[in-house]
N, C-alpha and C. Protein backbone atom coordinates (compact mmCIF):
# COMPACT_ATOMS: atom_id res chain seq x y z
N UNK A 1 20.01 -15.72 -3.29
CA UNK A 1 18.60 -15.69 -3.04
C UNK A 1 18.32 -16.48 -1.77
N UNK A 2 17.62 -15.53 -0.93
CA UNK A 2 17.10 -16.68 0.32
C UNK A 2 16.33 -17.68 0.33
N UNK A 3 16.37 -18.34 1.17
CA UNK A 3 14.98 -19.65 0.78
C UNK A 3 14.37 -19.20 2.12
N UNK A 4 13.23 -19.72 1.95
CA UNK A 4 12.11 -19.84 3.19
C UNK A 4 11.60 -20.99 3.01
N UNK A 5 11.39 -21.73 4.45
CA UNK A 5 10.68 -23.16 4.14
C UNK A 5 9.66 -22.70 5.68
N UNK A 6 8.60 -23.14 4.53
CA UNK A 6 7.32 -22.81 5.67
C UNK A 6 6.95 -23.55 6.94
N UNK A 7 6.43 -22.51 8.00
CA UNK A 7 6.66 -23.18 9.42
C UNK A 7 7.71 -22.54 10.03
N UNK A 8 8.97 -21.95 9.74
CA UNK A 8 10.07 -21.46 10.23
C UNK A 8 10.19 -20.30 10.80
N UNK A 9 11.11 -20.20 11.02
CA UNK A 9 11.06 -18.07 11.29
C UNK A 9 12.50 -17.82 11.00
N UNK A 10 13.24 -18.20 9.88
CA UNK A 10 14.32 -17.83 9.10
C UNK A 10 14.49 -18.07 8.12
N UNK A 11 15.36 -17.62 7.01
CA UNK A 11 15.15 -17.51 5.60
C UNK A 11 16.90 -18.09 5.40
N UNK A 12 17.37 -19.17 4.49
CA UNK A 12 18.57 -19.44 4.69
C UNK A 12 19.57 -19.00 3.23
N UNK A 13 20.35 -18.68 2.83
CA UNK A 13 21.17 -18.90 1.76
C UNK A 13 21.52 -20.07 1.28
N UNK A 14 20.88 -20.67 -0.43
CA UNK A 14 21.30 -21.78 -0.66
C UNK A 14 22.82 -21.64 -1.26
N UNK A 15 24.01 -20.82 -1.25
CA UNK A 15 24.74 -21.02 -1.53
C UNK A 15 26.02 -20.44 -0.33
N UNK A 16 25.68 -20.19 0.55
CA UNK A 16 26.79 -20.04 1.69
C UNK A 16 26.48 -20.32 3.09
N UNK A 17 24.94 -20.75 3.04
CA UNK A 17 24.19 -21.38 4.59
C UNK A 17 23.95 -20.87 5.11
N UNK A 18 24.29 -18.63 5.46
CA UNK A 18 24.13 -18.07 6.13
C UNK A 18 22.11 -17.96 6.52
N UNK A 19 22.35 -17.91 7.58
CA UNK A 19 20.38 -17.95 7.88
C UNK A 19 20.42 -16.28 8.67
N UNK A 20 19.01 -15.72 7.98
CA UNK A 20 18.39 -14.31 8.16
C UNK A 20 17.39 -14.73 8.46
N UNK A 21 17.09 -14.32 10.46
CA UNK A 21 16.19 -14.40 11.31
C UNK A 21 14.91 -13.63 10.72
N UNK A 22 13.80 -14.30 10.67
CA UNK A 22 12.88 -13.33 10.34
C UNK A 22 12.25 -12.88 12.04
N UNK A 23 11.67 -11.77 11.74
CA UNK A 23 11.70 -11.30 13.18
C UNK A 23 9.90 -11.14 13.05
N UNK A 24 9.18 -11.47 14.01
CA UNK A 24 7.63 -11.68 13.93
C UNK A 24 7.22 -10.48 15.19
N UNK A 25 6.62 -9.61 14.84
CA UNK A 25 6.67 -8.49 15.07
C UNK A 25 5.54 -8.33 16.32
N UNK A 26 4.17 -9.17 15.25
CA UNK A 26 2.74 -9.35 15.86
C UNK A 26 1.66 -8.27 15.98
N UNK A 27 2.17 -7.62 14.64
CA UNK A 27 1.28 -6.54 14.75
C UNK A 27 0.43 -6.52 13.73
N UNK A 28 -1.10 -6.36 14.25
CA UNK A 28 -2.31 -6.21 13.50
C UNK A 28 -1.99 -5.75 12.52
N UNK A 29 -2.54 -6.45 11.14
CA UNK A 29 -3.14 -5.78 9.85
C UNK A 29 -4.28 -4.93 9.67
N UNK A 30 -3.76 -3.66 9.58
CA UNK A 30 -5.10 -2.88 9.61
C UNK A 30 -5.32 -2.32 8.11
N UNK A 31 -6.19 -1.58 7.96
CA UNK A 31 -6.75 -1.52 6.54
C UNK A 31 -6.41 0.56 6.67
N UNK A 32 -5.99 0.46 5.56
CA UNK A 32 -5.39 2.18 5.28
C UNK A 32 -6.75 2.93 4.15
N UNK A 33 -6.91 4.21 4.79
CA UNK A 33 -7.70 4.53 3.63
C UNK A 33 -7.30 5.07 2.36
N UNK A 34 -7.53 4.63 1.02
CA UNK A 34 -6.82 4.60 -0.26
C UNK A 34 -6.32 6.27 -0.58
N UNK A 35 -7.91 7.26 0.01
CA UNK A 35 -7.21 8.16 -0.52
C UNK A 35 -6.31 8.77 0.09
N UNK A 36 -6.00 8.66 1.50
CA UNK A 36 -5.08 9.34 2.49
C UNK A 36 -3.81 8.52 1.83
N UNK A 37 -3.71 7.50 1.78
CA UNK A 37 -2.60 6.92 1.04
C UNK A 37 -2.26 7.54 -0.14
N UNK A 38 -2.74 7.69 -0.79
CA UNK A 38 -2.66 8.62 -2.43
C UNK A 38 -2.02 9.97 -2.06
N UNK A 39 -2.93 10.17 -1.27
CA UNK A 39 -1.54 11.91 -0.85
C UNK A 39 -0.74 11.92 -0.10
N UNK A 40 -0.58 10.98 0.63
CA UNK A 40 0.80 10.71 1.23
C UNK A 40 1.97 10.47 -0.08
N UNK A 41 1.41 9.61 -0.99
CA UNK A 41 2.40 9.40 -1.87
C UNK A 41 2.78 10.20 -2.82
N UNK A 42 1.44 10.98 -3.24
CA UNK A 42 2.13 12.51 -3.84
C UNK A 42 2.73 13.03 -3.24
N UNK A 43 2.78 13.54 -1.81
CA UNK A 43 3.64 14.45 -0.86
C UNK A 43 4.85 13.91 -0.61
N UNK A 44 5.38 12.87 -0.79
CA UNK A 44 6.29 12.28 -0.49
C UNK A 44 7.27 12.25 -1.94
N UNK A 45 8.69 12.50 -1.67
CA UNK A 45 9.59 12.24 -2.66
C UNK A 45 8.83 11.95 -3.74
N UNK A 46 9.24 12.56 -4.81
CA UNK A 46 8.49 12.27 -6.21
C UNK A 46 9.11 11.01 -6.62
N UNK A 47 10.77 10.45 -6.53
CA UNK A 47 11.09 9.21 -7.07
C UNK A 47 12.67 9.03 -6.25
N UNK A 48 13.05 7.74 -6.16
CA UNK A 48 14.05 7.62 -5.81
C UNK A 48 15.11 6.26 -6.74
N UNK A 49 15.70 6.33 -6.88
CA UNK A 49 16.08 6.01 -7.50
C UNK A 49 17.63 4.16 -7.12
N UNK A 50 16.96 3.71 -7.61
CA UNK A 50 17.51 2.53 -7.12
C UNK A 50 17.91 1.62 -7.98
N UNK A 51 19.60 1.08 -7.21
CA UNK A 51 20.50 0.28 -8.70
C UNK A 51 21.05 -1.25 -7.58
N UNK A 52 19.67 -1.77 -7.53
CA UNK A 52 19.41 -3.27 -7.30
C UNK A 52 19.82 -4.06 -8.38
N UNK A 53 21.17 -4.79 -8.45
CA UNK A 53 21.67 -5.77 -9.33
C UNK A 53 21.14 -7.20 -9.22
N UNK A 54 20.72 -7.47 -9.95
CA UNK A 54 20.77 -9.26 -9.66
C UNK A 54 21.33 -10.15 -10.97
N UNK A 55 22.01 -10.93 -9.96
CA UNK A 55 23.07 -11.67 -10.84
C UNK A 55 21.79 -13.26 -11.53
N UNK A 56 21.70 -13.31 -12.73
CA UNK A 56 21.50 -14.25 -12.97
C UNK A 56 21.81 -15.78 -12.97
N UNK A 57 22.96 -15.51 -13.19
CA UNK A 57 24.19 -16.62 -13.08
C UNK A 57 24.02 -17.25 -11.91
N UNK A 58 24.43 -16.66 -10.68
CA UNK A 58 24.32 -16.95 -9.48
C UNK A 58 23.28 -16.71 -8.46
N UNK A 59 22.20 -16.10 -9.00
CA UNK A 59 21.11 -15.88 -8.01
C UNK A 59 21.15 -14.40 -7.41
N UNK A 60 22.38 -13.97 -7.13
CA UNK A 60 22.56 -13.05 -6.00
C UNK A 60 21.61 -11.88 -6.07
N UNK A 61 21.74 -10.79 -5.31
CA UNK A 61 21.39 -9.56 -5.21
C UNK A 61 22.25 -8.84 -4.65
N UNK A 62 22.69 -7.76 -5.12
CA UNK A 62 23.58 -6.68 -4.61
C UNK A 62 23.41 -5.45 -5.00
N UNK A 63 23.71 -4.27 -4.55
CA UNK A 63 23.73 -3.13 -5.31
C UNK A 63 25.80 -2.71 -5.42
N UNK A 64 25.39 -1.89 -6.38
CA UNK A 64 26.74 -1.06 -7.13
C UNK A 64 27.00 0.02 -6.04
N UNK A 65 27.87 0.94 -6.03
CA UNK A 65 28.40 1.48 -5.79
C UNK A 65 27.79 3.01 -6.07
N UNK A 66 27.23 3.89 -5.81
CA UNK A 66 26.19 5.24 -5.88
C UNK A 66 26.96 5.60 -7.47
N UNK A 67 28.51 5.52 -7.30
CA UNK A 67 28.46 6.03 -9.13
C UNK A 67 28.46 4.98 -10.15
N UNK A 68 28.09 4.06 -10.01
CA UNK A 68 28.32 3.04 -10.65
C UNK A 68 27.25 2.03 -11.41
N UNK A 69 26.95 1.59 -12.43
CA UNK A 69 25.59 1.22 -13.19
C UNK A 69 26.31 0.22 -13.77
N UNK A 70 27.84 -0.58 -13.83
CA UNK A 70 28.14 -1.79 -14.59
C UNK A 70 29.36 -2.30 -12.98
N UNK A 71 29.36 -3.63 -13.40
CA UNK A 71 30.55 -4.49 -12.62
C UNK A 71 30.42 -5.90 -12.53
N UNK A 72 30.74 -6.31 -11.84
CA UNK A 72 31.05 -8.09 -12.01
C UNK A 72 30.18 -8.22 -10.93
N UNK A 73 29.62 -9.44 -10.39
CA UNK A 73 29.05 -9.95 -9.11
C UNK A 73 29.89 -10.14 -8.23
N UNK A 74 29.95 -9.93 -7.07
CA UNK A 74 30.58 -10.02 -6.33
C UNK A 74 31.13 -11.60 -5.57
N UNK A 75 30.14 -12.22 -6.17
CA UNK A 75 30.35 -13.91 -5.81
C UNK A 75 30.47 -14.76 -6.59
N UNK A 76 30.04 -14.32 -8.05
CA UNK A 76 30.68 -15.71 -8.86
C UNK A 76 31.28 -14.62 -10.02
N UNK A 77 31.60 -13.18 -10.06
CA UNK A 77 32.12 -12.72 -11.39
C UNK A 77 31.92 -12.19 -12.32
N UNK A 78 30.17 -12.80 -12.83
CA UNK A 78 29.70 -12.66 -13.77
C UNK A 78 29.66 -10.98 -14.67
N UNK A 79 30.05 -10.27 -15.44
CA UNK A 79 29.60 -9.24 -15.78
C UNK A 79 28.01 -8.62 -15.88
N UNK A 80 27.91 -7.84 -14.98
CA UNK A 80 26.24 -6.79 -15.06
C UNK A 80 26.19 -5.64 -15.22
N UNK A 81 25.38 -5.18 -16.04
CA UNK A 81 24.94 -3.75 -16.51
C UNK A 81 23.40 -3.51 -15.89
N UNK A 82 23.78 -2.41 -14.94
CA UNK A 82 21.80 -2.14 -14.65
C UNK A 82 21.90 -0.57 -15.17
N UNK A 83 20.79 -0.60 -15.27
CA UNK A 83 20.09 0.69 -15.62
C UNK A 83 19.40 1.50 -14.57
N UNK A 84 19.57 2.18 -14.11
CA UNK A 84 18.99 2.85 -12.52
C UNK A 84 17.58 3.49 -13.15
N UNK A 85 16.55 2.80 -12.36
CA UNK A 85 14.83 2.63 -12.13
C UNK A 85 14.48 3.66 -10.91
N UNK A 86 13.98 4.70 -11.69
CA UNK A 86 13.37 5.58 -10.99
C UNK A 86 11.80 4.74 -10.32
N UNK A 87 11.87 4.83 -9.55
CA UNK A 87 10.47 4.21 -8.55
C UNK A 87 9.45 5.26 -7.84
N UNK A 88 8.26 5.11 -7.30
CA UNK A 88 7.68 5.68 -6.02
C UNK A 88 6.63 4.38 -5.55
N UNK A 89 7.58 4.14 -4.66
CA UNK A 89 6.76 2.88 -3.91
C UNK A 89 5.82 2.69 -3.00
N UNK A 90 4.92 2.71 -2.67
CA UNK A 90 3.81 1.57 -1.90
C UNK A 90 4.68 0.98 -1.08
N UNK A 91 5.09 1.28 0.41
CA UNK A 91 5.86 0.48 1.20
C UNK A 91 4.61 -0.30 2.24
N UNK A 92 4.94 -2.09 1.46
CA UNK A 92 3.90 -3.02 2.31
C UNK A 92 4.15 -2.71 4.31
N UNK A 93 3.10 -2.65 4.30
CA UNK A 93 2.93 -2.75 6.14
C UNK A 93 2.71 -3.86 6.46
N UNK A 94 2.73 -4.67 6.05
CA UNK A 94 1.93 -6.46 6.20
C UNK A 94 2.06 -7.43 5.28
N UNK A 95 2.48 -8.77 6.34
CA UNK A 95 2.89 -9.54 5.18
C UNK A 95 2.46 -11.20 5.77
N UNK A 96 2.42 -11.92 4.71
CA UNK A 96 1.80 -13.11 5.41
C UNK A 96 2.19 -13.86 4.64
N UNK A 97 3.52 -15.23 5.71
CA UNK A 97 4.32 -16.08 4.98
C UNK A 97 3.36 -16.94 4.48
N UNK A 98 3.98 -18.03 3.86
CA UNK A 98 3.21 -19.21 3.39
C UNK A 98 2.80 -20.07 4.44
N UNK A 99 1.95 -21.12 4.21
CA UNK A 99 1.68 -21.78 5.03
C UNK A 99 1.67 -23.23 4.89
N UNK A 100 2.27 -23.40 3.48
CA UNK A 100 1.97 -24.88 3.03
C UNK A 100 3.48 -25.18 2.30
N UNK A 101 4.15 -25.82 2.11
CA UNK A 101 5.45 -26.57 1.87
C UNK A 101 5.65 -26.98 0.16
N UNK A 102 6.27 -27.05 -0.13
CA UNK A 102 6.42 -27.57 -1.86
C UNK A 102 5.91 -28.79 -2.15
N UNK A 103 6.06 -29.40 -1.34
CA UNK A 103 5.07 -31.03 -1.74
C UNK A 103 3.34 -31.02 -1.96
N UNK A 104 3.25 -30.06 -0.43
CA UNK A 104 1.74 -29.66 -0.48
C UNK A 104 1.11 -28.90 -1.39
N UNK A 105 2.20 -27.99 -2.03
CA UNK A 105 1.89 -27.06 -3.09
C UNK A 105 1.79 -27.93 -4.77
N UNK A 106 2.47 -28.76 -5.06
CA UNK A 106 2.60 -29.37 -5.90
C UNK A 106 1.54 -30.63 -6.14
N UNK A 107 1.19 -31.25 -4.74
CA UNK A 107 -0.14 -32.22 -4.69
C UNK A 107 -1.89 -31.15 -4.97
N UNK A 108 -1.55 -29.91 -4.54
CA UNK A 108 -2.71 -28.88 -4.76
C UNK A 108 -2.80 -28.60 -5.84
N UNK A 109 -1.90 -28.45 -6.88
CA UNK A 109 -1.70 -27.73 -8.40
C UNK A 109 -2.03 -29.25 -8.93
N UNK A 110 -1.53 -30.21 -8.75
CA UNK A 110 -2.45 -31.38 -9.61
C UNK A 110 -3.24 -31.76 -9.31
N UNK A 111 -4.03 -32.09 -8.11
CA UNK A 111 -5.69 -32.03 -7.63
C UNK A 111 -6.23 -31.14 -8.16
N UNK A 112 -6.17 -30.02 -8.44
CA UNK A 112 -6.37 -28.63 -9.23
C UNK A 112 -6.85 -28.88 -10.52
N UNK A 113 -5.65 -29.22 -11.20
CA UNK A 113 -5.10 -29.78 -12.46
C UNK A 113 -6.79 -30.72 -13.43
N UNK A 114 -6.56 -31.56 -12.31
CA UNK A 114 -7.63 -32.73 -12.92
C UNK A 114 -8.85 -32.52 -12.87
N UNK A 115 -9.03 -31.29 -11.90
CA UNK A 115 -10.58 -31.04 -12.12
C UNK A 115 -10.74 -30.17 -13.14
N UNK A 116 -9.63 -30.16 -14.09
CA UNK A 116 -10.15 -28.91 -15.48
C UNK A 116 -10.61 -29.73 -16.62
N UNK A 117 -11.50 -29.39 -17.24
CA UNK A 117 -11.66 -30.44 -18.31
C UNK A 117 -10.99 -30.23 -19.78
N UNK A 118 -9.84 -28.88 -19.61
CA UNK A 118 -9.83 -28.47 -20.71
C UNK A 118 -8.58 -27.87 -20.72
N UNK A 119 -7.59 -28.40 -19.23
CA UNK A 119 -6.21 -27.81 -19.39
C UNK A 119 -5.20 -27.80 -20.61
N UNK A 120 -4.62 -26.43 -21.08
CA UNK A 120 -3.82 -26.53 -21.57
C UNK A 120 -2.50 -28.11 -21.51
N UNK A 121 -2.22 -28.59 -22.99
CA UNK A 121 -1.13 -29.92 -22.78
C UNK A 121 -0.31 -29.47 -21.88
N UNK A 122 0.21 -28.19 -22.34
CA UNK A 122 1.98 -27.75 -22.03
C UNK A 122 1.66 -27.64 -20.47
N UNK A 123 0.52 -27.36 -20.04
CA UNK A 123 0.54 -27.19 -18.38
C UNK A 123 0.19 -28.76 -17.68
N UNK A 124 -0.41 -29.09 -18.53
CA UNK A 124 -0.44 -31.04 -17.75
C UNK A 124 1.27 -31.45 -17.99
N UNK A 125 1.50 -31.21 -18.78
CA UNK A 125 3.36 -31.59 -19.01
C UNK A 125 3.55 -30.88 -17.84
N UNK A 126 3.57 -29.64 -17.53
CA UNK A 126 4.64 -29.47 -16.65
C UNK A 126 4.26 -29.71 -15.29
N UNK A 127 3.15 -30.07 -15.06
CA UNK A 127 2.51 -30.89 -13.53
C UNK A 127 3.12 -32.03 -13.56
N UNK A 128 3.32 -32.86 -14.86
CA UNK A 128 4.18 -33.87 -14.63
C UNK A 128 5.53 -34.05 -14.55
N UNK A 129 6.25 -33.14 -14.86
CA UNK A 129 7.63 -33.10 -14.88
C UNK A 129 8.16 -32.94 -13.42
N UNK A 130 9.45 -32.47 -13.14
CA UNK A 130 9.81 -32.70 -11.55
C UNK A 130 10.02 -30.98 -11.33
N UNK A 131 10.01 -29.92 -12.13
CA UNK A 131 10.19 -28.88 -11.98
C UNK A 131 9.07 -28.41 -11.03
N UNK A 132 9.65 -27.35 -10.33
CA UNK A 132 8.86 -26.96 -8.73
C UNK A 132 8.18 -25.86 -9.18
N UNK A 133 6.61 -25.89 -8.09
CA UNK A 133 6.20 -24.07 -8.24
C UNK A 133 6.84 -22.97 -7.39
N UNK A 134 6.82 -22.42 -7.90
CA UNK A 134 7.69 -21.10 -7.34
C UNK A 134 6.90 -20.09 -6.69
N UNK A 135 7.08 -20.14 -5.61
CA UNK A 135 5.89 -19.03 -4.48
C UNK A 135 6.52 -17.77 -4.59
N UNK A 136 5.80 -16.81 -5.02
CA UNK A 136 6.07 -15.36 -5.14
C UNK A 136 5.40 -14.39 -3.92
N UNK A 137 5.84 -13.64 -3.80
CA UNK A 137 4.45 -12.71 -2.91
C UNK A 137 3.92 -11.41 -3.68
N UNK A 138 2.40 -11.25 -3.23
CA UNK A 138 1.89 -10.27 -4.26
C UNK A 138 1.52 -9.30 -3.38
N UNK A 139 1.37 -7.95 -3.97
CA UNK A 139 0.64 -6.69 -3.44
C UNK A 139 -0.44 -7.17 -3.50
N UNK A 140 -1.19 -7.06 -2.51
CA UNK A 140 -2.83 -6.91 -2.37
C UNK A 140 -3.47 -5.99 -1.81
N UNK A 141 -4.63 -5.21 -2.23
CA UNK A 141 -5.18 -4.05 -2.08
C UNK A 141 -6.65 -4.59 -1.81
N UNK A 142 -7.09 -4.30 -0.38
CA UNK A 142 -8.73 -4.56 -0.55
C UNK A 142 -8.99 -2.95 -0.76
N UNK A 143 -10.68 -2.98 -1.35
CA UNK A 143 -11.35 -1.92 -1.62
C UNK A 143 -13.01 -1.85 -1.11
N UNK A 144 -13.12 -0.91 -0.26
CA UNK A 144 -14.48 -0.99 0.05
C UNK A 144 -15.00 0.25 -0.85
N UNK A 145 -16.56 0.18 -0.45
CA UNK A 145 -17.18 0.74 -1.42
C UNK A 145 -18.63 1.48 -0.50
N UNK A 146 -19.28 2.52 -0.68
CA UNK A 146 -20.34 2.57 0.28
C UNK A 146 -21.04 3.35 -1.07
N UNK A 147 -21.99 2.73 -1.64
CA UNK A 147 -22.48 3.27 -2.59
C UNK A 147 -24.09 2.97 -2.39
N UNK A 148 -24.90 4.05 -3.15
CA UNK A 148 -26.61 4.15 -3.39
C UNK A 148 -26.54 3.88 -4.53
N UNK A 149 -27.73 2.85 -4.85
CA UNK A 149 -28.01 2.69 -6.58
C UNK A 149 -29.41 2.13 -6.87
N UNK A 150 -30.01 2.84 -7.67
CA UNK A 150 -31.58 3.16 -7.61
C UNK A 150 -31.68 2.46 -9.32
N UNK A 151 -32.79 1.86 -9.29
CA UNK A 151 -33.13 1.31 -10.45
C UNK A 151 -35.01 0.99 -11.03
N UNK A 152 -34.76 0.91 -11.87
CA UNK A 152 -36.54 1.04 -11.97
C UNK A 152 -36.34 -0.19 -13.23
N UNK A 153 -37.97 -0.86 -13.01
CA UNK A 153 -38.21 -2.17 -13.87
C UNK A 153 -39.92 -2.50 -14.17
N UNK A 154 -39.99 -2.77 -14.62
CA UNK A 154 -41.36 -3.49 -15.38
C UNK A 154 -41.47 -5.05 -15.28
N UNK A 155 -42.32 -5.06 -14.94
CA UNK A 155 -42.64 -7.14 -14.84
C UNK A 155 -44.00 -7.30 -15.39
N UNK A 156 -43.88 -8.53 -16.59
CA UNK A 156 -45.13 -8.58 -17.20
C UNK A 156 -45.36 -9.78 -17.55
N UNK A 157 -46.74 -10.68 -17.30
CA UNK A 157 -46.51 -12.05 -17.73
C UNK A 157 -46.94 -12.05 -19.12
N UNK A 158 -46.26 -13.39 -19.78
CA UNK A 158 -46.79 -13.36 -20.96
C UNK A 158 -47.07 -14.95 -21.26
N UNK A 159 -48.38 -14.97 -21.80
CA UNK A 159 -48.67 -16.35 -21.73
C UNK A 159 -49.08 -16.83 -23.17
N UNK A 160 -48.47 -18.08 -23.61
CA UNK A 160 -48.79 -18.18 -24.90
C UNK A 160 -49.38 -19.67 -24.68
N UNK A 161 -50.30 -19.90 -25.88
CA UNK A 161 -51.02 -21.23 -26.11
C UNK A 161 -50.94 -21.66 -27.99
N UNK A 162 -50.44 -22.94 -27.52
CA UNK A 162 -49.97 -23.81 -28.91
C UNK A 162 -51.04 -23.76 -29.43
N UNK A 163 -51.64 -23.59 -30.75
CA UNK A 163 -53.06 -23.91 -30.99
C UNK A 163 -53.17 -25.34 -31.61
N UNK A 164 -52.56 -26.15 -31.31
CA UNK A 164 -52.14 -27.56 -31.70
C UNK A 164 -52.45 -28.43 -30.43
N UNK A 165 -52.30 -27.58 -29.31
CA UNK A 165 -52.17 -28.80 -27.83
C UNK A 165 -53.63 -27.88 -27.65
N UNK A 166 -54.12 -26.87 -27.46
CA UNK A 166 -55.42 -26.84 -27.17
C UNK A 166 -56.35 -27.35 -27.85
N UNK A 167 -56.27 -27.87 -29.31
CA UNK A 167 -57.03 -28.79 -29.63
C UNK A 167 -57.19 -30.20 -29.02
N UNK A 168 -55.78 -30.92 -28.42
CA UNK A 168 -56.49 -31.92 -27.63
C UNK A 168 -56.71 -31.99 -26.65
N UNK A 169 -56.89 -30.95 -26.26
CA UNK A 169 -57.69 -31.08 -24.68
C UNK A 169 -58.99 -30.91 -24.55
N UNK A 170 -59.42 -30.69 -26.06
CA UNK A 170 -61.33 -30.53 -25.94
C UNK A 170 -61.32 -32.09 -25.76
């Protein structure tokens, strides 16, 4: 598994040191329209099919061999069985590293933390323990909208008098 430490522009191997240049391209994020996307992806290959191994044991990632769905890892041994995952993917055009470091991330999640008045124990335990957050990256989809919407209403005052407090005001 690669690491990335934010600020950088390479991703390193924590178990053989090799470093994978990330390459910064500089090209605008532009916004796709959903439904031209939608038929691109119907028109396109109905599924393809992919036998991405990952070794638990050791972290790794590898694939098998085109006839092949079982074998050992290639770096520490371990025996794996995958099951080949028919897919049709959403290939991201844009991507946006992190910007903040594990310390910074970990001082944010407990500043966070303390302004809840009602956090779960098991999650204050594990803000306190030394175990790290783990930065993932997510698909994100904005959606615009250009819509008319017509509505109709009534407004009416209604005024009531205590007949208890208008007695003392004679």
């Amino acid at each position: 598994m690669l690491k990335y430490q934010p600020g950088t522009t390479h991703q390193i191997c924590g178990y053989c040191g090799q470093e994978n240049d990330i390459v910064d391209n500089q090209v605008d994020i532009q916004e796709y329209d959903l439904h031209t996307a939608l038929k691109e992806l119907a028109n396109t290959k109905s599924t393809s099919i992919t036998k991405q191994a990952h070794c638990n044991a050791c972290g790794a990632s590898f694939k098998f061999a085109a006839n092949l769905n079982a074998g050992q890892c290639p770096f520490c041994g371990t025996d794996i069985v995958i099951s080949p995952q028919k897919n049709q993917r959403i290939t991201p055009k844009s991507l946006l590293p992190f910007i903040i470091n594990q310390s910074e991330a970990n001082n944010k999640f407990r500043h966070w933390l303390q302004s809840l008045w009602f956090a779960p124990n098991k999650l204050k335990k594990y803000a306190r323990s030394n175990l790290k957050l783990i930065g993932i990256y997510l698909p994100y989809w904005t959606y615009d909208s250009n819509t008319t919407s017509t509505y109709t209403g009534a407004r009416g005052d209604t005024y009531y008098v205590n007949p208890s407090s208008s007695l003392l005001m004679m």
